[in-house]
C-alpha atoms as a PDB file:
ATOM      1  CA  UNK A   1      68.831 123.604 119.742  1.00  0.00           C
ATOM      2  CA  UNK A   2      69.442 125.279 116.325  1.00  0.00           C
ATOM      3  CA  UNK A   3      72.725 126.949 117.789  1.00  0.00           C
ATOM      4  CA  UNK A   4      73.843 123.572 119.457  1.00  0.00           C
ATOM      5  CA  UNK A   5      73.380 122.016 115.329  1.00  0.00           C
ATOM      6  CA  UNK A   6      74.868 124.776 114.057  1.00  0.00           C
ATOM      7  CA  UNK A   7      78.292 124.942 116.035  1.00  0.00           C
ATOM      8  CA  UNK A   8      78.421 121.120 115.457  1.00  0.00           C
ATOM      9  CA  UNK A   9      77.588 121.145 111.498  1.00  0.00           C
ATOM     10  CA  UNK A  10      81.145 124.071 112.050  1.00  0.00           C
ATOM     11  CA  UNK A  11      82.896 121.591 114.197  1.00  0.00           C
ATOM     12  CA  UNK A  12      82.336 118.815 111.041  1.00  0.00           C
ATOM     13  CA  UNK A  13      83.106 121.329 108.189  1.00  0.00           C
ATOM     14  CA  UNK A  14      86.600 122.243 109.821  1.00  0.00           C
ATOM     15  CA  UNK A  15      86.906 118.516 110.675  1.00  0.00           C
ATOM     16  CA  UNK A  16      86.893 117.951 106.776  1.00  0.00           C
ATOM     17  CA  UNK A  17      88.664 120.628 105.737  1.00  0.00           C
ATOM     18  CA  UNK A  18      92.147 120.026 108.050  1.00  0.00           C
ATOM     19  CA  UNK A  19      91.692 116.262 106.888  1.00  0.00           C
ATOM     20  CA  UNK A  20      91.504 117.290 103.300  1.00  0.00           C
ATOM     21  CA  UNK A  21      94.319 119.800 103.506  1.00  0.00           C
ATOM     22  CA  UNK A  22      96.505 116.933 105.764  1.00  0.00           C
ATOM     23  CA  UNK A  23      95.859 114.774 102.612  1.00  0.00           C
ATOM     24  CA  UNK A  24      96.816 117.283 100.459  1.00  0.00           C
ATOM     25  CA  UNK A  25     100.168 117.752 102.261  1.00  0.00           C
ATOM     26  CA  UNK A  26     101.231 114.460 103.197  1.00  0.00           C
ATOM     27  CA  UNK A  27     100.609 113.076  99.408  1.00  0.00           C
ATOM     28  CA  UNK A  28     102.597 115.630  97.790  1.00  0.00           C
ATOM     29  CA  UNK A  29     105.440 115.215 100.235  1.00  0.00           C
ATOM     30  CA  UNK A  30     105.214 111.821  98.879  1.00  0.00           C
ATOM     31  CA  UNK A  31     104.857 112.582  95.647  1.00  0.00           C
ATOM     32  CA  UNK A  32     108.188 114.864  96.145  1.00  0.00           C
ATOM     33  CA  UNK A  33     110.531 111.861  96.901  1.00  0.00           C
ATOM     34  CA  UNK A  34     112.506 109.264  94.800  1.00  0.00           C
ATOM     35  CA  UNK A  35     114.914 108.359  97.596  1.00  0.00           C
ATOM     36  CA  UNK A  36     112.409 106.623 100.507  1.00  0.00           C
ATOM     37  CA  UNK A  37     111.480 103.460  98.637  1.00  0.00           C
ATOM     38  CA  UNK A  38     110.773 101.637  95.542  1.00  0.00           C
ATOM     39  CA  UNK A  39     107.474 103.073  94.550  1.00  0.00           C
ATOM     40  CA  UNK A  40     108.419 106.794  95.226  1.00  0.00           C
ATOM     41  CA  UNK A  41     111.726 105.610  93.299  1.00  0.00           C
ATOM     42  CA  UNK A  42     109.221 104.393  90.366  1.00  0.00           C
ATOM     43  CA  UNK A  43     106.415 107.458  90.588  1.00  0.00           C
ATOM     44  CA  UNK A  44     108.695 110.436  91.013  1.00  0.00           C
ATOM     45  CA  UNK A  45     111.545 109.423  88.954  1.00  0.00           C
ATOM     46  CA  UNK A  46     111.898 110.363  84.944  1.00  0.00           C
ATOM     47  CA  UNK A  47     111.028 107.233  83.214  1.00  0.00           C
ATOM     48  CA  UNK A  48     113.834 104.806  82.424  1.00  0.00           C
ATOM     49  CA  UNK A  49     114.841 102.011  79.415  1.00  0.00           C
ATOM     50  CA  UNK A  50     115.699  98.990  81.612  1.00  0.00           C
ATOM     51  CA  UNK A  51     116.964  96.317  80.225  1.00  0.00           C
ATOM     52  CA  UNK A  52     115.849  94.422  83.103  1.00  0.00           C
ATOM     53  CA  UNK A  53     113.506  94.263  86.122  1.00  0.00           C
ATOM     54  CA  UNK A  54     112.953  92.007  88.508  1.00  0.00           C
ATOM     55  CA  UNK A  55     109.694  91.510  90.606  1.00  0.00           C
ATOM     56  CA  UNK A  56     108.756  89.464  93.771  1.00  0.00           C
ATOM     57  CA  UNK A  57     108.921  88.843  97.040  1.00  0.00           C
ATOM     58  CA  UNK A  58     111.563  88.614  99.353  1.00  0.00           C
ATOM     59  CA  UNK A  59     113.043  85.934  97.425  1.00  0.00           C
ATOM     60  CA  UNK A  60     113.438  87.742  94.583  1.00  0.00           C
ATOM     61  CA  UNK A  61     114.881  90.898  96.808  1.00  0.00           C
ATOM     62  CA  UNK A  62     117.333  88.813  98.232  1.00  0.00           C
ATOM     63  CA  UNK A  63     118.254  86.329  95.322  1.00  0.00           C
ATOM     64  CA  UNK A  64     119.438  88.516  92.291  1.00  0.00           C
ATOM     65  CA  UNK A  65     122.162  90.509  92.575  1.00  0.00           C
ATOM     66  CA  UNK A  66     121.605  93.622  90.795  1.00  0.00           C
ATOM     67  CA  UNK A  67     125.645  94.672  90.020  1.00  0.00           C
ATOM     68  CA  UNK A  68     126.532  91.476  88.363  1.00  0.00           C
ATOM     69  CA  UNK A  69     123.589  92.454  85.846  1.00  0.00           C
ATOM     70  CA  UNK A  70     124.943  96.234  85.894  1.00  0.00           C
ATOM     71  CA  UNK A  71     128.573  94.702  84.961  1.00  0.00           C
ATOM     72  CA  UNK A  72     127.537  93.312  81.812  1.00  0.00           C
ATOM     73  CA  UNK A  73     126.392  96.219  80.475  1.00  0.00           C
ATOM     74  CA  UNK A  74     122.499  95.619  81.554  1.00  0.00           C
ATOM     75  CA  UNK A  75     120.647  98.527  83.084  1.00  0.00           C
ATOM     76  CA  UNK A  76     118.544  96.459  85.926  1.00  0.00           C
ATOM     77  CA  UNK A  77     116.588  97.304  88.672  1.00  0.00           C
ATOM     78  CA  UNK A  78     115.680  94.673  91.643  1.00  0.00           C
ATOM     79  CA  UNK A  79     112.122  95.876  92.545  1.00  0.00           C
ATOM     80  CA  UNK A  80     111.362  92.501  94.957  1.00  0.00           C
ATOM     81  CA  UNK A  81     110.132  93.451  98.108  1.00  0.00           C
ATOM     82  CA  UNK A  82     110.067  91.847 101.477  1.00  0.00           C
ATOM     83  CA  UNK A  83     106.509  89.944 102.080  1.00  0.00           C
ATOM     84  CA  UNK A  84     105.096  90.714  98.410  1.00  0.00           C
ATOM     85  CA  UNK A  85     102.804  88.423  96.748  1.00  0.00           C
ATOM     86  CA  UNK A  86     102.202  88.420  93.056  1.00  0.00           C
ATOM     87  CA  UNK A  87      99.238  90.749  93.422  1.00  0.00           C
ATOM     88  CA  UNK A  88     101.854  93.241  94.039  1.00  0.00           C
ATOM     89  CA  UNK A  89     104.466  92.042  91.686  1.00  0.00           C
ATOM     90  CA  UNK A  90     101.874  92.852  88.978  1.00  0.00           C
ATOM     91  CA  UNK A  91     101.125  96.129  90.189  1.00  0.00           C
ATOM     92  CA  UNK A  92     104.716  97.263  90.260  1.00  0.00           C
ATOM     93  CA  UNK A  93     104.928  96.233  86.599  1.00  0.00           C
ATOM     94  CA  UNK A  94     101.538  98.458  85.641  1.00  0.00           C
ATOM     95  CA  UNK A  95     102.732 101.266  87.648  1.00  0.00           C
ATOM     96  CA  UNK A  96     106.470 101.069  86.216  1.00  0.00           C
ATOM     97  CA  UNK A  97     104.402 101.017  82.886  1.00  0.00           C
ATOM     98  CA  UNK A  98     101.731 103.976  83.703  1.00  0.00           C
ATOM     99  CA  UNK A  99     104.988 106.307  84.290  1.00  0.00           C
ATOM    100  CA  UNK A 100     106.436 105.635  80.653  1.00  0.00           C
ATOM    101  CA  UNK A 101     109.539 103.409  81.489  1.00  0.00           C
ATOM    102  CA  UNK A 102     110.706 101.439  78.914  1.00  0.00           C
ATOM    103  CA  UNK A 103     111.599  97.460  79.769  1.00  0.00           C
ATOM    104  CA  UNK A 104     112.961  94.788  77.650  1.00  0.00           C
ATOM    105  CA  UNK A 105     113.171  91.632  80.314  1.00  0.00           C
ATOM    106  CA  UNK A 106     110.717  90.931  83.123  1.00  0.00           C
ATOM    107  CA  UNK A 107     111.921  88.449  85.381  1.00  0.00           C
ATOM    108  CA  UNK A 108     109.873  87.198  88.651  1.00  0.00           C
ATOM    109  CA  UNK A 109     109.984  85.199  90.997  1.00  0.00           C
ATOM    110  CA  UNK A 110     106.971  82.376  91.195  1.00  0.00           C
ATOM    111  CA  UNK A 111     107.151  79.617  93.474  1.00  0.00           C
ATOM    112  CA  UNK A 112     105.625  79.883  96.924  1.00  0.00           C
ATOM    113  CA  UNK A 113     103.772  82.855  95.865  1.00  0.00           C
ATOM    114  CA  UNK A 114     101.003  80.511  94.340  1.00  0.00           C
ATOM    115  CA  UNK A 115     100.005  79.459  97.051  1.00  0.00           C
ATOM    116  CA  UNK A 116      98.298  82.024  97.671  1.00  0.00           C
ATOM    117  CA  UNK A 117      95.831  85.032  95.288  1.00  0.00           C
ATOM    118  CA  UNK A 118      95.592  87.792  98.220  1.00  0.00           C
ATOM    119  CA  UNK A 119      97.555  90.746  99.287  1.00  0.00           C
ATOM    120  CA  UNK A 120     100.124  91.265 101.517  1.00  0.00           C
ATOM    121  CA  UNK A 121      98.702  93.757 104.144  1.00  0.00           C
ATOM    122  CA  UNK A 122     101.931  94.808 104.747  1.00  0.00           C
ATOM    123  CA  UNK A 123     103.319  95.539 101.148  1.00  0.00           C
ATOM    124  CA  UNK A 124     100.313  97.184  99.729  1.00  0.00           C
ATOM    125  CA  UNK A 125     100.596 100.160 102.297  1.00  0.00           C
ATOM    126  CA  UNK A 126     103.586 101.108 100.200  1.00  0.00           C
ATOM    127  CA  UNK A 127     101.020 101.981  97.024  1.00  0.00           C
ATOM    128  CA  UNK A 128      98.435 104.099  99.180  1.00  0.00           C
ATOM    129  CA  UNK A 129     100.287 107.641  99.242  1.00  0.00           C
ATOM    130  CA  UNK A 130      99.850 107.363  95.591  1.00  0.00           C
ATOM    131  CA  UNK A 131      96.328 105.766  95.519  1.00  0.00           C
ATOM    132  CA  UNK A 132      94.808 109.175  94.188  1.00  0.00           C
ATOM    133  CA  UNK A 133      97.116 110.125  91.633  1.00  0.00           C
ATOM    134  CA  UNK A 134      97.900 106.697  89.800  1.00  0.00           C
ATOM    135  CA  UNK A 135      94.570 104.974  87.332  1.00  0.00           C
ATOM    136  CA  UNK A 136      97.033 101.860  88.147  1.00  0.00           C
ATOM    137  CA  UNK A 137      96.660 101.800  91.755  1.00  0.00           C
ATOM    138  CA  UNK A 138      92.944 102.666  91.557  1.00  0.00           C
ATOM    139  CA  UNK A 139      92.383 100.148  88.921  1.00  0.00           C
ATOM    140  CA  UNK A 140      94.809  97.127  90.874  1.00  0.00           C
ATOM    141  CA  UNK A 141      93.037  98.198  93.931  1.00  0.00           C
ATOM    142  CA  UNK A 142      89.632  98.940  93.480  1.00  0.00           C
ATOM    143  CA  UNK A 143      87.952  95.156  94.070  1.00  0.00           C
ATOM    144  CA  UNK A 144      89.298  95.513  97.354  1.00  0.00           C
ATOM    145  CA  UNK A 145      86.762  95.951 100.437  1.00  0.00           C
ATOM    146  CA  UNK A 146      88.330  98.809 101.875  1.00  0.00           C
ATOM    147  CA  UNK A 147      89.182 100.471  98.331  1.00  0.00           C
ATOM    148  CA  UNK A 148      86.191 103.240  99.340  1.00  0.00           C
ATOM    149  CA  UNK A 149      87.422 104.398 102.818  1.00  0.00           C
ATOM    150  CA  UNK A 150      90.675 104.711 101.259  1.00  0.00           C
ATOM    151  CA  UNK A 151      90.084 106.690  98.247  1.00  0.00           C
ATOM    152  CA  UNK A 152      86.865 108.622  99.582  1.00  0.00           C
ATOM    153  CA  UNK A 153      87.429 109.631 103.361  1.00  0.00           C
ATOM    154  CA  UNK A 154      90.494 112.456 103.181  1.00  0.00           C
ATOM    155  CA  UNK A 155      93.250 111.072 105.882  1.00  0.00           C
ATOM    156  CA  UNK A 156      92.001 108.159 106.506  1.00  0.00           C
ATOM    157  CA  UNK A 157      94.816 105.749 104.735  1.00  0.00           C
ATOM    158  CA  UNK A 158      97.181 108.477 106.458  1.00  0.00           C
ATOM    159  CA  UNK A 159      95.942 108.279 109.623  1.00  0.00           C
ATOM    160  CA  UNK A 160      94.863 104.571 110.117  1.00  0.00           C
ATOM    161  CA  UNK A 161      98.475 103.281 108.735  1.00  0.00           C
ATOM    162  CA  UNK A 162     100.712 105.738 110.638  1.00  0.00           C
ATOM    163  CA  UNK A 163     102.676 103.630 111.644  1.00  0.00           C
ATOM    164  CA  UNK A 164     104.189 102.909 107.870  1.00  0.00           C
ATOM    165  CA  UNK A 165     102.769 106.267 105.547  1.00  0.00           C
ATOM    166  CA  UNK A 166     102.507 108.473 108.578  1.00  0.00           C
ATOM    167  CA  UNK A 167     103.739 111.432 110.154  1.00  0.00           C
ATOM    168  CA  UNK A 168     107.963 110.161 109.822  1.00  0.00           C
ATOM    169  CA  UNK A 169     107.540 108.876 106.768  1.00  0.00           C
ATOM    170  CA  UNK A 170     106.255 112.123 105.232  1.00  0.00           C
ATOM    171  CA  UNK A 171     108.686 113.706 107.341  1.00  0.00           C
ATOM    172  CA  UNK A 172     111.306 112.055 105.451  1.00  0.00           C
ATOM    173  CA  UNK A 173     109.901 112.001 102.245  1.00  0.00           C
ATOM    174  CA  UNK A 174     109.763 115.870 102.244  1.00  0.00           C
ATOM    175  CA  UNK A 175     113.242 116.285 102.749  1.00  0.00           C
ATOM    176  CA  UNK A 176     114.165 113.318 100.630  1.00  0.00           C
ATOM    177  CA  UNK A 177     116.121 111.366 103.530  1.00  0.00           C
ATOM    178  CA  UNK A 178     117.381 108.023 101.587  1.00  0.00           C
ATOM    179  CA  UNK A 179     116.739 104.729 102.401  1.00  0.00           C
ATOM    180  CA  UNK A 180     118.194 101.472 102.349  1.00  0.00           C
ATOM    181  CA  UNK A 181     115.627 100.236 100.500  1.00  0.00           C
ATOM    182  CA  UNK A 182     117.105 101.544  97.192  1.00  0.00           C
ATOM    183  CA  UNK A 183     120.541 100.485  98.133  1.00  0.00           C
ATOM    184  CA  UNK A 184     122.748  98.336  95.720  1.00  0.00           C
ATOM    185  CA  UNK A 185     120.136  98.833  93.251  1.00  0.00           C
ATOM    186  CA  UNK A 186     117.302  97.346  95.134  1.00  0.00           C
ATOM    187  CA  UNK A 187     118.867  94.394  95.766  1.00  0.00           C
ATOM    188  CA  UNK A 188     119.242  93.125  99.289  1.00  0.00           C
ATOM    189  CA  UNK A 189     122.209  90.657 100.232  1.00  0.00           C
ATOM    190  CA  UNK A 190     122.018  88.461 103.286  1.00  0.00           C
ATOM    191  CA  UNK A 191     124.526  87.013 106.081  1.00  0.00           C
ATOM    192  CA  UNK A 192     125.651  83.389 106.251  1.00  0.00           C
ATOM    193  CA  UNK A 193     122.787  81.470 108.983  1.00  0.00           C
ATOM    194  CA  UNK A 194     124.480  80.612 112.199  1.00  0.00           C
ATOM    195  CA  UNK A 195     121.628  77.845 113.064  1.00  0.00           C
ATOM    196  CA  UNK A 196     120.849  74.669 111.401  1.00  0.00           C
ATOM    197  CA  UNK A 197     118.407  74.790 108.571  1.00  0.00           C
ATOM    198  CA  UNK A 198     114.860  73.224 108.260  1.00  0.00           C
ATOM    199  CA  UNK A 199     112.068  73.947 106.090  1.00  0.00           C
ATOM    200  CA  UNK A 200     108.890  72.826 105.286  1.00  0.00           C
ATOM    201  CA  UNK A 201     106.990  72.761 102.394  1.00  0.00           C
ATOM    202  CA  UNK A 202     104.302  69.860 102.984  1.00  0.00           C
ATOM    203  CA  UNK A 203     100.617  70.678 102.294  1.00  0.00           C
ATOM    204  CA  UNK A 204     101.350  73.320 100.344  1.00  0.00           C
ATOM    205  CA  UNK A 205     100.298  73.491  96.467  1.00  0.00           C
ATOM    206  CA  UNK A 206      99.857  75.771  94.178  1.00  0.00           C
ATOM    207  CA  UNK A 207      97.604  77.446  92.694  1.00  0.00           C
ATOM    208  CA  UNK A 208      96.586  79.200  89.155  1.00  0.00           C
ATOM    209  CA  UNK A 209      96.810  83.025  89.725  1.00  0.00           C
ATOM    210  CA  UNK A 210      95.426  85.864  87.710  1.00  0.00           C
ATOM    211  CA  UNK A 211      98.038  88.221  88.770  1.00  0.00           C
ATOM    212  CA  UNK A 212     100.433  86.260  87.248  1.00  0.00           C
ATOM    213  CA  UNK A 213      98.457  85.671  84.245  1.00  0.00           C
ATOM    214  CA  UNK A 214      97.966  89.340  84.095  1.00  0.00           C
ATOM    215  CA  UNK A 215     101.947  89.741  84.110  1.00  0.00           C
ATOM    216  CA  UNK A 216     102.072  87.498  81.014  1.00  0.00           C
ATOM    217  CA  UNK A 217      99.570  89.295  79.431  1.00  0.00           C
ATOM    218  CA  UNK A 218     100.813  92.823  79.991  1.00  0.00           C
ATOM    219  CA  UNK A 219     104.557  91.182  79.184  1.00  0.00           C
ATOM    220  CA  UNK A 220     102.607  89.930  75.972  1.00  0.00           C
ATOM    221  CA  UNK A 221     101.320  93.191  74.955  1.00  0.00           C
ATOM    222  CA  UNK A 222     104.196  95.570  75.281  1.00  0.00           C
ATOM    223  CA  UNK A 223     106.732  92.958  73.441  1.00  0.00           C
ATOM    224  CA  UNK A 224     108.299  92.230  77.295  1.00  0.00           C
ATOM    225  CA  UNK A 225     110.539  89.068  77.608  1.00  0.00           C
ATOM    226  CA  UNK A 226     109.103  87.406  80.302  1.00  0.00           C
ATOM    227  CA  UNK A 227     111.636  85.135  82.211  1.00  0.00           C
ATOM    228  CA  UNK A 228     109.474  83.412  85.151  1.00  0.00           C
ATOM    229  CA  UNK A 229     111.813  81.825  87.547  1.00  0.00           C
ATOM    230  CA  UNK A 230     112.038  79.660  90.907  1.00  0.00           C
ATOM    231  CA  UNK A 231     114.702  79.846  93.288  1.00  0.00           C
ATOM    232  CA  UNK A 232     116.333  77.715  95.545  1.00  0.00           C
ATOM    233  CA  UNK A 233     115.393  76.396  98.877  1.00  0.00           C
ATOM    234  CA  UNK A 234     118.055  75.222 101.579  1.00  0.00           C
ATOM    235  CA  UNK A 235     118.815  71.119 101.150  1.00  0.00           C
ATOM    236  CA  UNK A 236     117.101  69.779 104.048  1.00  0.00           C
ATOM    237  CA  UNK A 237     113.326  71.242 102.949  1.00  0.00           C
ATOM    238  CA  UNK A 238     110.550  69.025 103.502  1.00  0.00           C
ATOM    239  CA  UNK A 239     107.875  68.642 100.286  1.00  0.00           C
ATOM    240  CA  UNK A 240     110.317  70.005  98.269  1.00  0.00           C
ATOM    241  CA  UNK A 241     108.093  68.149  94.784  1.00  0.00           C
ATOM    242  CA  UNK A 242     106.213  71.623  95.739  1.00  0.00           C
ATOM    243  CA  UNK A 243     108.307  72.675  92.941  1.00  0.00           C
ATOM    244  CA  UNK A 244     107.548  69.980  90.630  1.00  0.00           C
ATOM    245  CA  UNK A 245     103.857  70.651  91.055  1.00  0.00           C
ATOM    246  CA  UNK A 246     104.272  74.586  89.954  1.00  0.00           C
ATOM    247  CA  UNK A 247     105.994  73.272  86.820  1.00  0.00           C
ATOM    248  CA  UNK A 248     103.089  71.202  85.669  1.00  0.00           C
ATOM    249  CA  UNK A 249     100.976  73.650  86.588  1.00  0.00           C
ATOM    250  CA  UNK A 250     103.038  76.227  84.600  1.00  0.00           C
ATOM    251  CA  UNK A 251     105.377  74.765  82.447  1.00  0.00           C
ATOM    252  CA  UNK A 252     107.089  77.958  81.234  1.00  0.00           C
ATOM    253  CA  UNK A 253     108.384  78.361  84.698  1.00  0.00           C
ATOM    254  CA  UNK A 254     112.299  78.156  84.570  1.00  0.00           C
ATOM    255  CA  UNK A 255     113.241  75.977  87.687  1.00  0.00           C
ATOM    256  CA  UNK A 256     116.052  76.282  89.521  1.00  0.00           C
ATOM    257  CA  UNK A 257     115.448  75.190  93.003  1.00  0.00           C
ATOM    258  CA  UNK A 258     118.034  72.931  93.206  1.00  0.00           C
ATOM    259  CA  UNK A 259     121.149  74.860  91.205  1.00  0.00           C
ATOM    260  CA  UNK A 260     122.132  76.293  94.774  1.00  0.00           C
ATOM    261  CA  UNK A 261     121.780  73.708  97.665  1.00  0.00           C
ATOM    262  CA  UNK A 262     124.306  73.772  99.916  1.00  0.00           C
ATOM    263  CA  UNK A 263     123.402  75.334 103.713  1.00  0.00           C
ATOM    264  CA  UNK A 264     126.462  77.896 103.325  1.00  0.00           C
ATOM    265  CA  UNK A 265     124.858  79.223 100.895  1.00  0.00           C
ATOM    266  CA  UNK A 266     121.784  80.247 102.773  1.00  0.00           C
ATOM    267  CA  UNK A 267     120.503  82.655 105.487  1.00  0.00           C
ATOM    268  CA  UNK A 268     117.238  80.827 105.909  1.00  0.00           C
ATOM    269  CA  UNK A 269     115.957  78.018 104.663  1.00  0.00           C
ATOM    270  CA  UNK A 270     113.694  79.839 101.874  1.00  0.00           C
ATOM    271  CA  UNK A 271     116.800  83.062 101.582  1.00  0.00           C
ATOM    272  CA  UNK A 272     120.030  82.414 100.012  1.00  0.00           C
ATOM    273  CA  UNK A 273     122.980  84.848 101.811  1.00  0.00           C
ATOM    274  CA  UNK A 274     125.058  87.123  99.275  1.00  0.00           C
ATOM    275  CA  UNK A 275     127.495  84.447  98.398  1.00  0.00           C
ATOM    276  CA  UNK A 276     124.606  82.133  97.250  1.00  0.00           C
ATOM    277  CA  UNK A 277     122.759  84.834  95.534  1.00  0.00           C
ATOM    278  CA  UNK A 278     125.997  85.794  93.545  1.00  0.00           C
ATOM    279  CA  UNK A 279     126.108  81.957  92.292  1.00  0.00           C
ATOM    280  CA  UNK A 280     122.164  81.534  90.898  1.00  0.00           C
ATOM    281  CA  UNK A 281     122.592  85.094  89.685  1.00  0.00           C
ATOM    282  CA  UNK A 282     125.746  84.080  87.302  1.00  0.00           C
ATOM    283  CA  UNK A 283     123.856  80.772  86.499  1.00  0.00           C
ATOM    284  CA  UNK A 284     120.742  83.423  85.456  1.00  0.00           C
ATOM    285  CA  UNK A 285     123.103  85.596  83.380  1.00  0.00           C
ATOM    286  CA  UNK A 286     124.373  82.402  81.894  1.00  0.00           C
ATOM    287  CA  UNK A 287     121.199  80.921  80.905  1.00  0.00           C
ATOM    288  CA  UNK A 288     119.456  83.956  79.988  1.00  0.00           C
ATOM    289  CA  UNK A 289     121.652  86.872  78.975  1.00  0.00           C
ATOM    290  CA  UNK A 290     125.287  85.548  77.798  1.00  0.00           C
ATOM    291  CA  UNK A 291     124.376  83.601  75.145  1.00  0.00           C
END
């Protein structure tokens, strides 16, 4: 019996130690790329003065067009990703912060984000090669439920989320393989829609959010100009006093849901297409940063 104990107390110590050493090596693959995404682009990279940054979701990604910033002399970056909510918005702008880059305008997208104070579960992944090397990601992240399997068990982030920080993506992130991701300085420009356009924005309403209070406050404290912005939805949206309601909620939000309305202009309903993007960005510049 004590020799059956004994080989399986081995069988667990060499258990933990290949799943500490494969968390050794896939983090520091990660941690050797700024070409796979945004937040390898943010952690590895030597820290930056931007003149502007913008943060969101998809509708921020697809919405400001990072050149026509670039060709008025303003070093920009368009750090909106596909899905994002504002609880990652804000933790873009701590870690972006944490690795010593400088940033004189903040603007972000807030509009159908309030609906809603979670995460996205598919957005967040992007954070956890990083979780054990960044006091911003441990801090953003700790109140979550799964914060101590993730930061505890060696692997385990690796290994249950293979399918986005496994095996290929370290793969690629060791030999620093690009992505499109980083292309046309992070912004991401759309195709005309071929189908009609509906959307609906009925029942929705929003809500006050401490991750984007916590923006304003961190804007607030490092002397950031904070330019909080809505964007438009395709003319034939249903509920579309949604956006009223965010305004009296938060007055300070600029919006501009209607300045782009016509369905050419669109991919989606909630996504203008490049040509639309390229008109509300000049209207942004023009409001904003031409004055």
């Amino acid at each position: 019996m004590k020799d059956f104990l004994f080989f399986v107390l081995k069988i667990l110590v060499l258990i933990l130690i290949i799943t500490v050493v494969l968390d050794l090596v896939y983090s520091n693959a990660f941690r050797m790329s700024n070409n796979r995404g945004k937040m390898g682009y943010i952690y590895n990279s030597a820290p930056k003065d931007f003149d502007v940054i913008i943060l969101g979701s998809s509708r921020a990604n697809n919405h400001f067009v990072t050149q026509m910033f670039q060709d008025k002399g303003l070093k920009t970056f368009n750090f909106g990703m596909q899905g994002s909510k504002l609880f990652e918005s804000d933790l873009v702008l701590k870690l972006l912060l944490e690795k010593k880059n400088k940033i004189k305008n903040v603007i972000v997208d807030v509009d159908v984000t309030l609906t809603s104070k979670k995460r996205s579960e598919a957005t967040i992944l992007k954070f956890y090669p990083y979780l054990k090397s960044s006091s911003a990601i441990q801090k953003h992240l700790c109140s979550l439920a799964d914060f101590n399997v993730n930061y505890y068990i060696p692997f385990y982030r690796f290994a249950k989320y293979g399918d986005k920080i496994g095996f290929r993506e370290m793969f690629f992130c060791s030999i620093n393989k690009k992505s499109k991701e980083l292309d046309y300085g992070g912004y991401s420009p759309l195709e005309k829609s071929k189908s009609k356009l509906e959307g609906s924005l009925l029942g929705k309403k929003p809500k006050r959010n401490r991750y984007y209070e916590e923006i304003k406050q961190i804007c607030r404290a490092n002397k950031i100009n904070l330019i909080a912005v809505m964007t438009p939805m395709c003319e034939k949206t249903k509920g579309i006093d949604y956006f009223e309601k965010v305004q009296k909620l938060y007055p300070e939000i600029h919006n501009y849901e209607n300045v782009v309305v016509e369905d050419k202009y669109f991919a989606s309903c909630g996504h203008m297409n490049d040509a639309g993007a390229r008109l509300f960005t000049a209207r942004i510049l023009k409001d904003f940063f031409l004055k």
